[in-house]
N, C-alpha and C. Protein backbone atom coordinates (compact mmCIF):
# COMPACT_ATOMS: atom_id res chain seq x y z
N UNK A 1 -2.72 -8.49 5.02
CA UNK A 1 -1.46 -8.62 5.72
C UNK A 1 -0.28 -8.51 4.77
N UNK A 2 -0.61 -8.83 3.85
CA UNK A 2 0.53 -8.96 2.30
C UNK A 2 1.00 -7.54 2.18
N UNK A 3 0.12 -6.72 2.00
CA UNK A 3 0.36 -5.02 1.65
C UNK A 3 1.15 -4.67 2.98
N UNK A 4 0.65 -4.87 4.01
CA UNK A 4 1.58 -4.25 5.42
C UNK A 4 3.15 -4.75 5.20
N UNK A 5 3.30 -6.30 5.20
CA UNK A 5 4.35 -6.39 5.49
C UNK A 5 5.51 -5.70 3.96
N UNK A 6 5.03 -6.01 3.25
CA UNK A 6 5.44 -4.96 2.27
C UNK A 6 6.08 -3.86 2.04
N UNK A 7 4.84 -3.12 2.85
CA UNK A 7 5.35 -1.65 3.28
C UNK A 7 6.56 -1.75 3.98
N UNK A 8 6.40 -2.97 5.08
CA UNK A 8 7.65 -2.96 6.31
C UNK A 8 9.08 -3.55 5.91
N UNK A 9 8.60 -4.30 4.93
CA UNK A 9 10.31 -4.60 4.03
C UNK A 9 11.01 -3.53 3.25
N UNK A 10 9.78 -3.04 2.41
CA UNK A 10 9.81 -1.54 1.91
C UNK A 10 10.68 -0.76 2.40
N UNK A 11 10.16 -0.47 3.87
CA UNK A 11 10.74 0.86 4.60
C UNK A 11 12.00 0.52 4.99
N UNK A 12 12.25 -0.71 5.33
CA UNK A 12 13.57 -1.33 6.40
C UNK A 12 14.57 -1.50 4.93
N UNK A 13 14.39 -1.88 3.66
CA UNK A 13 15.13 -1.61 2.43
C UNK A 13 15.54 -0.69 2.39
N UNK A 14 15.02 0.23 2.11
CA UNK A 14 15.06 1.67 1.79
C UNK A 14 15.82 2.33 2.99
N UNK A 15 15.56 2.23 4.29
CA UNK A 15 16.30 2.46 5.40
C UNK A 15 17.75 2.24 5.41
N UNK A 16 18.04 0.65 4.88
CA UNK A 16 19.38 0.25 4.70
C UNK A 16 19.91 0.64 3.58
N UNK A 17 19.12 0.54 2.67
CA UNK A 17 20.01 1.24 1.17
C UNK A 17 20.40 2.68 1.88
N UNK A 18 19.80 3.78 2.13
CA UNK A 18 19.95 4.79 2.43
C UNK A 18 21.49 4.75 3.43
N UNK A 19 21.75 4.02 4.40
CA UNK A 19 23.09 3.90 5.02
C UNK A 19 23.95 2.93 4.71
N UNK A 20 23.79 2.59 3.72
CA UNK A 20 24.62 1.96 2.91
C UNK A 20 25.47 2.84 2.11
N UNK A 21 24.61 3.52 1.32
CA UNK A 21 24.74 4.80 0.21
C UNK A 21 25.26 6.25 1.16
N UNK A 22 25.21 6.08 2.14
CA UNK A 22 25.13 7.36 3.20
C UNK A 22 24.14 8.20 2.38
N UNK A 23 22.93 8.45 2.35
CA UNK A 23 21.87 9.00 1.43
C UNK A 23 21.11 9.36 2.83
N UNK A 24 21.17 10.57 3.31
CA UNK A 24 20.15 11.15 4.46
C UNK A 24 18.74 10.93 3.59
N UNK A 25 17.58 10.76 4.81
CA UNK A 25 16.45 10.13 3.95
C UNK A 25 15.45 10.01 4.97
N UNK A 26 13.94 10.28 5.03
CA UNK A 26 13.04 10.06 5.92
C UNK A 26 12.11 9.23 5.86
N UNK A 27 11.40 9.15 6.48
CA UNK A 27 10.42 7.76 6.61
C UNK A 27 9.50 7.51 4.99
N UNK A 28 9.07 8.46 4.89
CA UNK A 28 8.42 8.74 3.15
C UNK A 28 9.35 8.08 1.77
N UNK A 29 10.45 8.83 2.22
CA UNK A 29 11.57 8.07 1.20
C UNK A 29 11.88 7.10 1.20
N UNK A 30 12.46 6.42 2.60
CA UNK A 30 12.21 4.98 2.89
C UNK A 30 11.60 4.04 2.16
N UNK A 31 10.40 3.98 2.53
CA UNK A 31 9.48 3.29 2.39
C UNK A 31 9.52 2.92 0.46
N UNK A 32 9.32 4.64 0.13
CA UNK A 32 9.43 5.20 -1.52
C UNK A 32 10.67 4.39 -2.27
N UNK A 33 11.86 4.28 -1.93
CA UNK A 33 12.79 4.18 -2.15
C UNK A 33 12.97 2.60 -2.19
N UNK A 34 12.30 2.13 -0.98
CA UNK A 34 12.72 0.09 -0.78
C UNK A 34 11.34 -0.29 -2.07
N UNK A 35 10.34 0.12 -1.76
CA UNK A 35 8.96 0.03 -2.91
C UNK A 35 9.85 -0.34 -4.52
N UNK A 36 10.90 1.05 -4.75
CA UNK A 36 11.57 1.02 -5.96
C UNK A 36 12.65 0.27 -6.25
N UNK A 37 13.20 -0.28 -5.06
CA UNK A 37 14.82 -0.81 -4.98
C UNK A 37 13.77 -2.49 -4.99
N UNK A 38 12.83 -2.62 -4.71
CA UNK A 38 12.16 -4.19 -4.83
C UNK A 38 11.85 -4.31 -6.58
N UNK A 39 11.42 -3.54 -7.16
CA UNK A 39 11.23 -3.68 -8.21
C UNK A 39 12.67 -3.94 -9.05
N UNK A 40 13.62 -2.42 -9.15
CA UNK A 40 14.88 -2.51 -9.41
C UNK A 40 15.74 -3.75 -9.23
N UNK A 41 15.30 -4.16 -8.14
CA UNK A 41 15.98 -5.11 -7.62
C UNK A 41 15.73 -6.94 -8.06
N UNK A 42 14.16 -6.66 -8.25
CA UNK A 42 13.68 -7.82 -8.74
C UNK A 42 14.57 -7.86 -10.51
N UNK A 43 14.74 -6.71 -11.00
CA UNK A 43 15.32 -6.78 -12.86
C UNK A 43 16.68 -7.62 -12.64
N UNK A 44 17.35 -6.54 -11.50
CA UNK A 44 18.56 -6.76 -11.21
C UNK A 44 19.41 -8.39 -11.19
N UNK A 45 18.50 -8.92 -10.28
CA UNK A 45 18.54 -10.56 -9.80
C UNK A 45 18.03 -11.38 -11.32
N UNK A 46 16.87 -11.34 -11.50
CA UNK A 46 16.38 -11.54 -13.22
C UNK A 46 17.46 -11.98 -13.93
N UNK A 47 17.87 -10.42 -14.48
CA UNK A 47 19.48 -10.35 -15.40
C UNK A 47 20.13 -11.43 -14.86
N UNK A 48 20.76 -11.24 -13.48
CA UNK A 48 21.97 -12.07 -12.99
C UNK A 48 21.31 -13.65 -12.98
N UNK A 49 20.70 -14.10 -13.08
CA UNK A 49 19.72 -15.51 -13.09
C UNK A 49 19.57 -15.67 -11.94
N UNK A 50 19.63 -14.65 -10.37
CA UNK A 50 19.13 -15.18 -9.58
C UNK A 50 17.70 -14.91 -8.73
N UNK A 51 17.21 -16.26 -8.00
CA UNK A 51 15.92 -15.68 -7.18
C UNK A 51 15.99 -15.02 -5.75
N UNK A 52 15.46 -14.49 -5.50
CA UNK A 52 15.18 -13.94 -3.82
C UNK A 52 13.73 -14.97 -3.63
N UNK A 53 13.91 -15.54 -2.56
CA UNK A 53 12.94 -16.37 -1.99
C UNK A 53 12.90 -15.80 -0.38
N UNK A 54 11.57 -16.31 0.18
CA UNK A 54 11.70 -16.03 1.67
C UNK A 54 11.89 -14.33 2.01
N UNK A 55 11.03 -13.84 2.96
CA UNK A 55 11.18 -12.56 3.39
C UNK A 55 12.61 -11.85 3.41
N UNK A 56 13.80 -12.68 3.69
CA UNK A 56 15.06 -12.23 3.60
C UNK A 56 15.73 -12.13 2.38
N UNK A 57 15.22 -13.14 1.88
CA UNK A 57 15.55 -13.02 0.29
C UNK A 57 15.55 -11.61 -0.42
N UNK A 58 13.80 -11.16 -0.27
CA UNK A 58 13.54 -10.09 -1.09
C UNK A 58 14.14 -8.88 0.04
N UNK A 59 14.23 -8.94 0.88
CA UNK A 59 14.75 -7.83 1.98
C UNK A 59 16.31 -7.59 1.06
N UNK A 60 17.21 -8.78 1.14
CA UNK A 60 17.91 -8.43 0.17
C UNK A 60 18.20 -7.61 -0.82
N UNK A 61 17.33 -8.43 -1.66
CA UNK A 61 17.11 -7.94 -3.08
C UNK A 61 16.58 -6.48 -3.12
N UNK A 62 15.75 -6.05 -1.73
CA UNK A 62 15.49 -4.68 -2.39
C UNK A 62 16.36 -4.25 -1.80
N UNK A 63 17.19 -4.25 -1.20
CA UNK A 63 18.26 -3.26 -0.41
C UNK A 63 19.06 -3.30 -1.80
N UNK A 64 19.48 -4.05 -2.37
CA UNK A 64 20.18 -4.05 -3.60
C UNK A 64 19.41 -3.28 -4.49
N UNK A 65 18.63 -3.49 -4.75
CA UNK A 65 17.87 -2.22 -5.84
C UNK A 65 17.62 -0.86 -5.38
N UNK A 66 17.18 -0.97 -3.87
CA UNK A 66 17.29 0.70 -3.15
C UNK A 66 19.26 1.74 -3.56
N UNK A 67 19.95 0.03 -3.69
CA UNK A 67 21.52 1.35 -3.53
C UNK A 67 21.69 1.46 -4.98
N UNK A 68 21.43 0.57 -5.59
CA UNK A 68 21.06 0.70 -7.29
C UNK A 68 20.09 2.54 -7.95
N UNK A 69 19.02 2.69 -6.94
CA UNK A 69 18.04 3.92 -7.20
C UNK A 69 19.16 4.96 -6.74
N UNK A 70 18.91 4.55 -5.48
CA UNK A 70 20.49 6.27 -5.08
C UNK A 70 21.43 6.18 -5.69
N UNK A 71 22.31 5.30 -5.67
CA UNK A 71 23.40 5.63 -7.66
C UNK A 71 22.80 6.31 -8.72
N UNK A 72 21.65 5.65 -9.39
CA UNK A 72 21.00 6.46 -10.64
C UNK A 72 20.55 7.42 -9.77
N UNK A 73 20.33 8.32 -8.53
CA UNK A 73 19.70 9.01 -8.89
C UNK A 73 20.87 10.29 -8.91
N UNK A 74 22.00 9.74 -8.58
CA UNK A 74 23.05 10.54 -7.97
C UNK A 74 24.16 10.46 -9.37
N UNK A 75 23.84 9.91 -10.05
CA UNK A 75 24.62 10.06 -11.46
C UNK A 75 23.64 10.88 -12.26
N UNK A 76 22.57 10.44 -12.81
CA UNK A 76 21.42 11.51 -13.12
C UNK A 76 21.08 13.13 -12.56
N UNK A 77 20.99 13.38 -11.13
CA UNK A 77 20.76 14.52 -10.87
C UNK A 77 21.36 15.30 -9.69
N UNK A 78 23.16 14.67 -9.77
CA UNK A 78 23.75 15.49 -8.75
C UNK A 78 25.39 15.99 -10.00
């Protein structure tokens, strides 16, 4: 059940980073994108000394690391 809901914070991250960023984006990326913005996101909070606790917490936190990935990827390769 751990891996599913994952995926589903994943995708709904990545979903919101994406219209946050206005970053057109499909379900693959989504998912791809919140996966990376949780990690990103976990450094991010780290650095700043703070935690994400609770499903909303990290929902947070990866939406913050998903608009963090579309910046780098949009300073890097646009």
């Amino acid at each position: 059940m751990g891996l599913i809901m994952s995926i589903i914070v994943g995708a709904l991250a990545g979903f919101l980073g994406s219209r946050i960023m206005n970053e057109p984006s499909g379900a693959l990326k989504n998912i791809l994108l919140g996966i990376a913005g949780g990690f990103v996101g976990g450094l991010i909070f780290r650095f700043l000394g703070l935690k994400a606790t609770g499903t909303v917490g990290t929902l947070i936190m990866s939406v913050v690391g998903a608009c963090a990935c579309i910046w780098l990827g949009r300073m890097f390769l646009h």
